[in-house]
Structures are given as C-alpha cells and as structure tokens.
PDB file of N, CA and C in Angstrom:
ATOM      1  N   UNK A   1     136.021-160.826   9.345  1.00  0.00           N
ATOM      2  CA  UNK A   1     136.860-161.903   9.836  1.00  0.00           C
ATOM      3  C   UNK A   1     137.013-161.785  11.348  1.00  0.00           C
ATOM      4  N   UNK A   2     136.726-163.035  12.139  1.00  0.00           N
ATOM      5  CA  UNK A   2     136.961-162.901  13.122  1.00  0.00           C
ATOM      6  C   UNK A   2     137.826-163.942  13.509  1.00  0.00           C
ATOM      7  N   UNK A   3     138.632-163.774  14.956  1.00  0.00           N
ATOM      8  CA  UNK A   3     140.077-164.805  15.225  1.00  0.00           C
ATOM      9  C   UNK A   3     139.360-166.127  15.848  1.00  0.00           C
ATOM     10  N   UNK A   4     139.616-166.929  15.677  1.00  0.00           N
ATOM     11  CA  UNK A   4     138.988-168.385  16.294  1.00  0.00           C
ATOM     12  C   UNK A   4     140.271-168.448  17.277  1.00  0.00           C
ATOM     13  N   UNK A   5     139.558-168.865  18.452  1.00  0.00           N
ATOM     14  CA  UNK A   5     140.383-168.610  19.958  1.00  0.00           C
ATOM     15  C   UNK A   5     140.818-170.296  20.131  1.00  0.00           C
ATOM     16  N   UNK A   6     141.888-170.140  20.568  1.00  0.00           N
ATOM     17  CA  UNK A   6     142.680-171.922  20.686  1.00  0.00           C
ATOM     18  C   UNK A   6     142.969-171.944  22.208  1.00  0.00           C
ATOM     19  N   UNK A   7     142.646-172.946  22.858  1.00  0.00           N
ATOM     20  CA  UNK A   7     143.597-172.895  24.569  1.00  0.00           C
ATOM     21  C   UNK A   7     144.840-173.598  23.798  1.00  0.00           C
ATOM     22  N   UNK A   8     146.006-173.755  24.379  1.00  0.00           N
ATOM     23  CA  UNK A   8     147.082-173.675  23.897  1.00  0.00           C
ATOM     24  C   UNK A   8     147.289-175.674  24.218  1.00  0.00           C
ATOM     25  N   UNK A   9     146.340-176.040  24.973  1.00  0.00           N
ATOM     26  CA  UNK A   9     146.738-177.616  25.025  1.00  0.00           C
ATOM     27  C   UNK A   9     145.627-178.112  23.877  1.00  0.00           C
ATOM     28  N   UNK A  10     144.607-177.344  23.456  1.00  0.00           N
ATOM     29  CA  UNK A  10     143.511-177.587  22.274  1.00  0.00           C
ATOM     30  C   UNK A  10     144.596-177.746  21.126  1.00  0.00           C
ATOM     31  N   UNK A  11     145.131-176.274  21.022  1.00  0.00           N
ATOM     32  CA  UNK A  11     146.269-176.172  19.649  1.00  0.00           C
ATOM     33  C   UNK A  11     147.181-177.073  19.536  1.00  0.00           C
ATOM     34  N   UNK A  12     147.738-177.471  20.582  1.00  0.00           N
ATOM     35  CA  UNK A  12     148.578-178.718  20.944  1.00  0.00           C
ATOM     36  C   UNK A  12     148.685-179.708  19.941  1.00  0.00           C
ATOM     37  N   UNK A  13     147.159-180.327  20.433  1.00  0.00           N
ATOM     38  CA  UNK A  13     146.695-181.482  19.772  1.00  0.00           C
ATOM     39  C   UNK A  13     146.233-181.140  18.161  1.00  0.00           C
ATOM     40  N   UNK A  14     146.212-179.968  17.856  1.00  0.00           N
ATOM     41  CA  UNK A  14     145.486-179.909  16.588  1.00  0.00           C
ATOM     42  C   UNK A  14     146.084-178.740  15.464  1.00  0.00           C
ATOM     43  N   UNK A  15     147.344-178.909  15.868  1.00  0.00           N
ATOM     44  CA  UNK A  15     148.344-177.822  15.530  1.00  0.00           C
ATOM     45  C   UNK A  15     148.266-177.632  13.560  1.00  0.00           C
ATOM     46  N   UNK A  16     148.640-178.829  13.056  1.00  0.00           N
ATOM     47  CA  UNK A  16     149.030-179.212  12.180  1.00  0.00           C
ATOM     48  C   UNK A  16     147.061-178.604  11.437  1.00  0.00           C
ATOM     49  N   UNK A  17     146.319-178.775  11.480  1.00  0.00           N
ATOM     50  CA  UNK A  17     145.202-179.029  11.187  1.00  0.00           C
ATOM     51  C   UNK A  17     144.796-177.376  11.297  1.00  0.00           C
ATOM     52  N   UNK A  18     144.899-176.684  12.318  1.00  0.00           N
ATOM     53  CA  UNK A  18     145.143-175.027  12.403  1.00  0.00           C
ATOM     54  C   UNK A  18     145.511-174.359  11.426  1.00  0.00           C
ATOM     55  N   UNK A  19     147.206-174.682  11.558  1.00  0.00           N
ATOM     56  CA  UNK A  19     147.868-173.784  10.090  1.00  0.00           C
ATOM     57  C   UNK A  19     147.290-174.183   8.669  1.00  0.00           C
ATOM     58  N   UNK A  20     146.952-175.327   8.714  1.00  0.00           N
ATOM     59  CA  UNK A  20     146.303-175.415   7.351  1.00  0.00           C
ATOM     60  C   UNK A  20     144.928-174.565   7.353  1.00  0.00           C
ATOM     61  N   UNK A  21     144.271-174.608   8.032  1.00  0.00           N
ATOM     62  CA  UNK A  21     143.138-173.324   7.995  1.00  0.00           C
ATOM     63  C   UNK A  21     143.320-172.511   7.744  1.00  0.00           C
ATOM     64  N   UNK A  22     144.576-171.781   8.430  1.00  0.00           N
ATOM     65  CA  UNK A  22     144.953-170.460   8.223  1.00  0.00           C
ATOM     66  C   UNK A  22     145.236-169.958   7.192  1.00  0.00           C
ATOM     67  N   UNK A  23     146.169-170.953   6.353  1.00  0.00           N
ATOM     68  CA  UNK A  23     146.581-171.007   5.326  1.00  0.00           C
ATOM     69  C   UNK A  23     145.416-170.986   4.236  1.00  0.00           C
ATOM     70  N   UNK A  24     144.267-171.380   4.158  1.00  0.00           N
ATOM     71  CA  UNK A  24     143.505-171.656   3.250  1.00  0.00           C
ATOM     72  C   UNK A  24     142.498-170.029   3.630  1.00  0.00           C
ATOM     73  N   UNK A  25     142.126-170.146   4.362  1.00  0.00           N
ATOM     74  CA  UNK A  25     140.901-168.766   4.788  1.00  0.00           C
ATOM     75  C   UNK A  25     141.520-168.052   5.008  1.00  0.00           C
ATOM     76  N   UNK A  26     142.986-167.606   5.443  1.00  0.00           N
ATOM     77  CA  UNK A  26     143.133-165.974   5.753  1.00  0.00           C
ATOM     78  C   UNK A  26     143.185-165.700   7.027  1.00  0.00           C
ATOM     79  N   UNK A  27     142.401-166.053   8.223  1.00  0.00           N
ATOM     80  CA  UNK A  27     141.876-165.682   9.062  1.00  0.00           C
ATOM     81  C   UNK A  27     143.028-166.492   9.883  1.00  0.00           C
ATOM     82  N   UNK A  28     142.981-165.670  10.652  1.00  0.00           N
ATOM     83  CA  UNK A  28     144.065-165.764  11.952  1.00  0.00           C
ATOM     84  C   UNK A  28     143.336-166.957  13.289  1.00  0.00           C
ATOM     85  N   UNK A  29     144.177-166.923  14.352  1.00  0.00           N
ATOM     86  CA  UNK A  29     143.989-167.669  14.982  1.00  0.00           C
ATOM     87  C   UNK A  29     144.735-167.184  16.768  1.00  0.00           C
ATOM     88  N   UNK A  30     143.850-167.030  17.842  1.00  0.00           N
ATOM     89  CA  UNK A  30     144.414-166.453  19.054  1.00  0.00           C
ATOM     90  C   UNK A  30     144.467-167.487  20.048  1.00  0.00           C
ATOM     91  N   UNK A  31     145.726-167.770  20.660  1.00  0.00           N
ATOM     92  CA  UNK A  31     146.332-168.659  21.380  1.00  0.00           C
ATOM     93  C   UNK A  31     145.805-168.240  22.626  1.00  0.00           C
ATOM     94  N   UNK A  32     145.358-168.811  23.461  1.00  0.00           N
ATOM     95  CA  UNK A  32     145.568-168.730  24.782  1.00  0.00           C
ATOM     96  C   UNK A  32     145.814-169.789  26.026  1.00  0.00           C
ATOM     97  N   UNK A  33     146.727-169.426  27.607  1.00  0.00           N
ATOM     98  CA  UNK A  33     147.106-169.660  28.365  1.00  0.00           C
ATOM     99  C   UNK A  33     146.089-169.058  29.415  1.00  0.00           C
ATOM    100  N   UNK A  34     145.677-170.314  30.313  1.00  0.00           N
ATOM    101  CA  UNK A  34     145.104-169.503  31.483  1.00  0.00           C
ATOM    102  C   UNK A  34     144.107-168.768  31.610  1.00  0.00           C
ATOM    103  N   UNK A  35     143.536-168.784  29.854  1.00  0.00           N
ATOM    104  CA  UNK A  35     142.342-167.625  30.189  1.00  0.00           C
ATOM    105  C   UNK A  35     142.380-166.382  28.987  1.00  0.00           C
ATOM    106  N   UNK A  36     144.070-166.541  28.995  1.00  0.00           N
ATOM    107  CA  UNK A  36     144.982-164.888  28.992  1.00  0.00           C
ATOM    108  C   UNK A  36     144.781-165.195  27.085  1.00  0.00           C
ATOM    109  N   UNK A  37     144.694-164.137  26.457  1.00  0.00           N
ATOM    110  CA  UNK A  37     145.484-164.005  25.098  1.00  0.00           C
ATOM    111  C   UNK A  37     147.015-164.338  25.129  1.00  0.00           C
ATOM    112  N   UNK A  38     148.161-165.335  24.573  1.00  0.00           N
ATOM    113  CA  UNK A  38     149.030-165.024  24.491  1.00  0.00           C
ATOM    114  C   UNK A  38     149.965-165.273  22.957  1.00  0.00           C
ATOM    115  N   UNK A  39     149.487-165.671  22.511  1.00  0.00           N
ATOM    116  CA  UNK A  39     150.029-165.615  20.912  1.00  0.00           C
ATOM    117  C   UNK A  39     148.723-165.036  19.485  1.00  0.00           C
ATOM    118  N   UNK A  40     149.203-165.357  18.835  1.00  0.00           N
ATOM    119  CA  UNK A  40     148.382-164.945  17.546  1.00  0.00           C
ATOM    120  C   UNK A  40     149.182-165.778  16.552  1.00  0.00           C
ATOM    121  N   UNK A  41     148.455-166.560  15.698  1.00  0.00           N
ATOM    122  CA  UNK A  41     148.767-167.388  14.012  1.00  0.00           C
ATOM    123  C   UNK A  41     148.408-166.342  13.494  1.00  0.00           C
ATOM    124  N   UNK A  42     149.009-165.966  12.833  1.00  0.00           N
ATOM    125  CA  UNK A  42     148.587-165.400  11.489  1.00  0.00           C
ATOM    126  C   UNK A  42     149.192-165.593   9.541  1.00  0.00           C
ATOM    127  N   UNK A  43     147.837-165.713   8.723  1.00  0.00           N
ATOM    128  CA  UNK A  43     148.905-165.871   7.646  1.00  0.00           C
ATOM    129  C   UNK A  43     150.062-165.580   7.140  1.00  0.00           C
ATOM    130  N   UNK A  44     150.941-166.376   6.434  1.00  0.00           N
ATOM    131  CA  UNK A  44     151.866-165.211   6.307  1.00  0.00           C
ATOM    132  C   UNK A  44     152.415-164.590   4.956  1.00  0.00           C
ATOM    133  N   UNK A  45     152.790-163.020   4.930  1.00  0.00           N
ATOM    134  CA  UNK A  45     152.651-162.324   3.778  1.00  0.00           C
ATOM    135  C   UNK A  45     154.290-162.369   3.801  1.00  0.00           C
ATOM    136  N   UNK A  46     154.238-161.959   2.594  1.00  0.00           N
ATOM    137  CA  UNK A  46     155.385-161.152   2.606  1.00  0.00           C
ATOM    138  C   UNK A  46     156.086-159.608   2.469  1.00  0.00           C
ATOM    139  N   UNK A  47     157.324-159.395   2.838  1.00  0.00           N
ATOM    140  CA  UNK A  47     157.360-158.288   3.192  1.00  0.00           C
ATOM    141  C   UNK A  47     157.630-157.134   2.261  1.00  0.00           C
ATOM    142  N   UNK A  48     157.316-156.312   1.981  1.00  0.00           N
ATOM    143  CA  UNK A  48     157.313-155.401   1.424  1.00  0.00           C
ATOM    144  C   UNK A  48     159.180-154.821   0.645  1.00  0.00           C
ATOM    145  N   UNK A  49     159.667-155.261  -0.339  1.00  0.00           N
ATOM    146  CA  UNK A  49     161.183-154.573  -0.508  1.00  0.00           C
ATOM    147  C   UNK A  49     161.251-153.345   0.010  1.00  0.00           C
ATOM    148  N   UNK A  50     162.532-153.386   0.570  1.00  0.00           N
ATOM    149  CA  UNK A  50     162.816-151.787   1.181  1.00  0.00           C
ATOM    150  C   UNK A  50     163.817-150.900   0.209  1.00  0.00           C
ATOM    151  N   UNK A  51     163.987-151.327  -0.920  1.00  0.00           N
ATOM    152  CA  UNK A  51     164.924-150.653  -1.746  1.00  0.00           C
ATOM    153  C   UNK A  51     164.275-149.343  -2.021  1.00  0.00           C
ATOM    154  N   UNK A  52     164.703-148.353  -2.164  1.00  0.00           N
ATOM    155  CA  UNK A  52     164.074-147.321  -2.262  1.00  0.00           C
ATOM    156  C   UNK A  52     162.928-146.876  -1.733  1.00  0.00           C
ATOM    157  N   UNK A  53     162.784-147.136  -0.639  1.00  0.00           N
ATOM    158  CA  UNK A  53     161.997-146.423   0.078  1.00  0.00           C
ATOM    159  C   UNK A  53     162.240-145.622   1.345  1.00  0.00           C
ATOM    160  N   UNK A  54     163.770-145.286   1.184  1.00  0.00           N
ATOM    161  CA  UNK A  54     164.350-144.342   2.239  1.00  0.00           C
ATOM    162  C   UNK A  54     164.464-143.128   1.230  1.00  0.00           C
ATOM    163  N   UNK A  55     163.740-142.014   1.937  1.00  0.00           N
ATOM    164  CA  UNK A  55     164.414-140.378   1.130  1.00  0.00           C
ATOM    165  C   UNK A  55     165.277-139.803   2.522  1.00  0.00           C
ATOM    166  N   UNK A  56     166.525-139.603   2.059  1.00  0.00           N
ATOM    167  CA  UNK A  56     167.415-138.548   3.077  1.00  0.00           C
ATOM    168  C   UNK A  56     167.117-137.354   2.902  1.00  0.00           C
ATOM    169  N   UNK A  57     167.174-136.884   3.784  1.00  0.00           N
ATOM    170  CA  UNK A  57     166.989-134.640   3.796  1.00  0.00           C
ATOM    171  C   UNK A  57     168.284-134.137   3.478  1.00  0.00           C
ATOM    172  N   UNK A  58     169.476-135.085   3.778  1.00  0.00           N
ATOM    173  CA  UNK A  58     170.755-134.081   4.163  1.00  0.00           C
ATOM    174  C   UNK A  58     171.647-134.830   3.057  1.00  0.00           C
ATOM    175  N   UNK A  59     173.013-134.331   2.743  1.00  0.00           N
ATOM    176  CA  UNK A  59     174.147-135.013   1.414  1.00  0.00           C
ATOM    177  C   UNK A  59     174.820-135.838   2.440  1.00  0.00           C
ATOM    178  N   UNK A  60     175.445-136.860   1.667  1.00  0.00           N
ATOM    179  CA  UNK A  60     176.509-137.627   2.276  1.00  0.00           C
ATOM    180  C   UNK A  60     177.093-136.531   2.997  1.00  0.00           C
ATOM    181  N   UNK A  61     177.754-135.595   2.645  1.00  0.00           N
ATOM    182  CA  UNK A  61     178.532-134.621   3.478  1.00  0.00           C
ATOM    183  C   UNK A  61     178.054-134.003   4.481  1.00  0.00           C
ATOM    184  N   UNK A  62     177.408-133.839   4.411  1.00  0.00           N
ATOM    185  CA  UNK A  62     176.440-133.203   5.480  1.00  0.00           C
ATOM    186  C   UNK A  62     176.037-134.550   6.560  1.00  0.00           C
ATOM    187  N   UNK A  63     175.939-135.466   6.172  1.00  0.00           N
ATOM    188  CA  UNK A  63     175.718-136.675   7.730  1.00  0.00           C
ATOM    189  C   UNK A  63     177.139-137.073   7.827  1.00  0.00           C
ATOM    190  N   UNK A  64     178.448-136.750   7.243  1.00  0.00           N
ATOM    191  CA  UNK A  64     179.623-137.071   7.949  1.00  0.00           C
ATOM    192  C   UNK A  64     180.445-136.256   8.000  1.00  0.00           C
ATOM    193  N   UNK A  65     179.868-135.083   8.152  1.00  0.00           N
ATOM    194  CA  UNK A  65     180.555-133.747   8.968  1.00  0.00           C
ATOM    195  C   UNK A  65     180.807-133.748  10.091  1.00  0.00           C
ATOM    196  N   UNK A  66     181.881-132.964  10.872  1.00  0.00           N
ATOM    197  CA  UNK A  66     182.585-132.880  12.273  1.00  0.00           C
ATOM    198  C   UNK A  66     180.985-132.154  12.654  1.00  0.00           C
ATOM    199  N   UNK A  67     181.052-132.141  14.081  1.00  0.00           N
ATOM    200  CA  UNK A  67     179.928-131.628  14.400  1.00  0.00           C
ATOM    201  C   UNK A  67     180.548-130.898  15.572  1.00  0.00           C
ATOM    202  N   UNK A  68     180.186-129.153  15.812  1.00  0.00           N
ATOM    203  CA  UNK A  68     180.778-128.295  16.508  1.00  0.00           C
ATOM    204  C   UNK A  68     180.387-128.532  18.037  1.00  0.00           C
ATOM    205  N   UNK A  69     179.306-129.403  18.082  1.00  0.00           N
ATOM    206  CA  UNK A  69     179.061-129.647  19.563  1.00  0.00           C
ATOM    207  C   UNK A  69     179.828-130.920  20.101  1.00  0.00           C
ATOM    208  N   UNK A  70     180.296-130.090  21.474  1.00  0.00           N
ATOM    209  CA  UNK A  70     181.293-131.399  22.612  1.00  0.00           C
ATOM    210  C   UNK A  70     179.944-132.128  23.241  1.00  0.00           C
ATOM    211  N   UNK A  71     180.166-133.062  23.528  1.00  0.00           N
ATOM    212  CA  UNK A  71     179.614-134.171  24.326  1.00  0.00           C
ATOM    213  C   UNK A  71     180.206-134.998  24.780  1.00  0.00           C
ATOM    214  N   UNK A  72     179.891-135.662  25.522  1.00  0.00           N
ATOM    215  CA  UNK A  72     180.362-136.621  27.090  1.00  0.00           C
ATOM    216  C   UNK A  72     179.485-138.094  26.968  1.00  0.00           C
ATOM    217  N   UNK A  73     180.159-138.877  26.859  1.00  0.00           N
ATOM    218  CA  UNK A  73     179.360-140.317  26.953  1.00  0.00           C
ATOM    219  C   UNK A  73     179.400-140.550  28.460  1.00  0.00           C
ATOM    220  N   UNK A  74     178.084-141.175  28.891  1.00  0.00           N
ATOM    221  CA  UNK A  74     177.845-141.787  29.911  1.00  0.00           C
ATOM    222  C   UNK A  74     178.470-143.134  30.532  1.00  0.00           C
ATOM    223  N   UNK A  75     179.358-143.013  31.644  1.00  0.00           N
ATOM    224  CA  UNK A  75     179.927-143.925  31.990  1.00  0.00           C
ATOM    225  C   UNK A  75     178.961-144.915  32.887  1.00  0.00           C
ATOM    226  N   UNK A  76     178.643-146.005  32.490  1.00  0.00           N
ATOM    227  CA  UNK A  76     178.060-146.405  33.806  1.00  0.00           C
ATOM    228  C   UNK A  76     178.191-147.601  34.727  1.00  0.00           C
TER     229      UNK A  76
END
C-alpha cells in the first residue's frame, strides 16, 4: 500500500470523493501544503478497550502511603 499524495486545494475540490476511497481500499491518503507533507487521511479503526490492560506493581497502600521524602514545589 502506498499513500496517494493530495495538494490540499486538489483535496478541496474532491474531498467527499477521497474519504470514500479511503473508506473502501484501506489505503490512506497524504495532504500537502506548499510542497510540504502536512496531514494524513487515514481509515478509521477503532480503539482498542483499555479495561484491563493496566497491571500495577505496588497495593493500593503502598501508592497512598506518606512518603518520607521532603520536597519543595517550584514557584515560578
């Protein structure tokens, strides 16, 4: 797969007609300004649930324990 490159007044005009590509093939799409790369289309997925996928090292008690070290916040 490779990105099909858009100047950004091309995409303009043909916006609507883009995402449906994208949507159908997969394949992304790179915006540019000036020359420059500055956006990216890409399909879109969804995201992965985060429920259980944190493991802690330490007990509740142990992350809301006093902690023997003093410290100083930065005034600035």
């Amino acid at each position: 797969m490779t990105d099909r490159i858009y100047t950004a007044s091309r995409l303009n005009a043909e916006l609507l007609d883009v995402l449906d590509s994208v949507d159908r093939s997969g394949d992304s799409v790179t915006v540019t300004k000036d020359g420059r790369p500055v956006a990216r289309i890409v399909p879109f997925a969804e995201a992965a649930p985060l429920a259980g996928s944190v493991t802690f090292h330490i007990t509740d008690d142990q992350l809301v324990a006093p902690s023997e070290e003093a410290w100083h916040a930065d005034r600035r």
